[in-house]
Protein backbone atom coordinates (compact mmCIF):
# COMPACT_ATOMS: atom_id res chain seq x y z
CA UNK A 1 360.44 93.20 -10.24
CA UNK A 2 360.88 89.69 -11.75
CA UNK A 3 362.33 89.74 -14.95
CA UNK A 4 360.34 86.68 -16.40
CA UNK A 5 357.10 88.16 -14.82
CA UNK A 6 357.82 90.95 -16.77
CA UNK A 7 358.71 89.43 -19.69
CA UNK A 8 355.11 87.43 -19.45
CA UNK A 9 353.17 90.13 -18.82
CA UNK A 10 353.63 92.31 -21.47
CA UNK A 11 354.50 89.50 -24.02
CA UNK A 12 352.35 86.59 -23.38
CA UNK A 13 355.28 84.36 -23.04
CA UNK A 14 358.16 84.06 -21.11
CA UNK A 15 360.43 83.23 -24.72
CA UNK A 16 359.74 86.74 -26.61
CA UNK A 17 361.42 85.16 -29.09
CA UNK A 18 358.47 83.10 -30.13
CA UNK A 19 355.89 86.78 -29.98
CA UNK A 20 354.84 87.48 -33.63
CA UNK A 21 355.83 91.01 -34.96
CA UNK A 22 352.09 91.85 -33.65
CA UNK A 23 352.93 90.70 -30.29
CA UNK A 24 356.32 92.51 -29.98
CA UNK A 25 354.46 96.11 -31.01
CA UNK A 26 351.62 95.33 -28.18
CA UNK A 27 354.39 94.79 -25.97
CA UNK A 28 356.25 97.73 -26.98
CA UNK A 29 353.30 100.41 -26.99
CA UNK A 30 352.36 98.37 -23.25
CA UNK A 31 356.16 98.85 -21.42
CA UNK A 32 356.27 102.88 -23.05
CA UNK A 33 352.40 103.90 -21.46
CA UNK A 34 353.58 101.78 -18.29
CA UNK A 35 357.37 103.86 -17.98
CA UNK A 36 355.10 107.39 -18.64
CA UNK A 37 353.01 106.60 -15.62
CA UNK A 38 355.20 104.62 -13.35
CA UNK A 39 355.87 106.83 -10.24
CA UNK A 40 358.04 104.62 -8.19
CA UNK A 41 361.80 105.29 -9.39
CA UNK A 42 363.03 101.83 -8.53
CA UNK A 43 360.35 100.60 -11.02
CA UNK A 44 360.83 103.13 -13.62
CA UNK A 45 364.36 102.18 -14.18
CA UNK A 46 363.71 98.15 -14.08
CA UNK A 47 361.34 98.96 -17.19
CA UNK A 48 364.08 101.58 -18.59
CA UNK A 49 366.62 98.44 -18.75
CA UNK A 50 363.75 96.00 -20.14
CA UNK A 51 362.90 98.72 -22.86
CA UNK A 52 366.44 99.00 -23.15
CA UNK A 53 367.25 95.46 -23.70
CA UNK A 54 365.08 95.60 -26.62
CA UNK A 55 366.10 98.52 -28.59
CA UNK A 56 363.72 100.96 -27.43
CA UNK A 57 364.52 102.76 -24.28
CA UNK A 58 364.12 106.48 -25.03
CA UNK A 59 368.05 108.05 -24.05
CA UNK A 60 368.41 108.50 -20.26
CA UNK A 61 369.06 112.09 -20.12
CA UNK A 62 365.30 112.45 -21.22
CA UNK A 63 363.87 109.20 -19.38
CA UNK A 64 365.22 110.56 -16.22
CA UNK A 65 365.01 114.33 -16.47
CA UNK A 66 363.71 115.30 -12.87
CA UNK A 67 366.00 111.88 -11.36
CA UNK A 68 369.78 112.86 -11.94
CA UNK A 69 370.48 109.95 -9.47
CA UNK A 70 368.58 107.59 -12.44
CA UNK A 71 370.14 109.50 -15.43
CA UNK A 72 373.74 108.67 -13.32
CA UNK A 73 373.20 105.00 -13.22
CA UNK A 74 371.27 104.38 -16.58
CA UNK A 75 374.26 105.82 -18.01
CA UNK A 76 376.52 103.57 -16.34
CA UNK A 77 374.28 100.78 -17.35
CA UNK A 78 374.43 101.84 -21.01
CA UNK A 79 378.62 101.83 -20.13
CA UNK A 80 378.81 98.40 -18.82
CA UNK A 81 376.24 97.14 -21.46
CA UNK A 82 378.39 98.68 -24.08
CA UNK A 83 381.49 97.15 -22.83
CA UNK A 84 380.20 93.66 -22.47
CA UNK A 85 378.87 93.85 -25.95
CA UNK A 86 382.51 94.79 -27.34
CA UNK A 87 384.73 93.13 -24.27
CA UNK A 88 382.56 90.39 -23.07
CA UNK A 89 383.46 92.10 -19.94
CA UNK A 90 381.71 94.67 -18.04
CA UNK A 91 385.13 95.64 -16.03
C-alpha cells in the first residue's frame, strides 16, 4: 500500500492538513468500515498504522484478536513510535 494513495483516497488530498474538520470525520468513519472488512492481514495492519498515525487506531490487543503475530508487531510499533516521540530515536 502507498502511503500517499492512501492518504488521497480517503482524504481528498494528499496534505490532510488542508481537509476541513468535515473531511477528517469522512475520512475517519471511511479507514474504520475499511479495517472491519479488510481480510488480507498485510493490509489490515498498513490501515492499523494510518489510523494510528492519526489518533484513532482502536488498541491492538482488540484490532488483532484472532492475529497474535499482528497484535506482536503493532505493539512493537506502538514501542518504537513511543520512543521516537520521547527519544527522537526508535533504538
Amino acid at each position: 500500500m502507498d502511503l500517499d494513495q492512501l492518504i488521497a483516497h480517503y482524504f481528498g488530498t494528499t496534505d490532510p492538513d488542508a481537509a476541513d474538520p468535515a473531511a477528517f470525520d469522512t475520512a475517519r468513519e471511511r479507514m474504520s468500515i475499511d479495517f472491519g472488512v479488510e481480510r488480507d492481514p498485510s493490509r489490515r495492519f498498513a490501515l492499523w498504522t494510518l489510523m494510528d498515525a492519526f489518533g484513532f487506531a482502536p488498541p491492538p490487543a482488540e484490532a488483532f484478536e484472532k492475529h497474535p503475530e499482528l497484535r506482536a508487531a503493532a505493539e512493537r510499533y506502538l514501542d518504537a513510535a513511543y520512543r521516537v516521540e520521547r527519544d527522537g530515536t526508535p533504538d
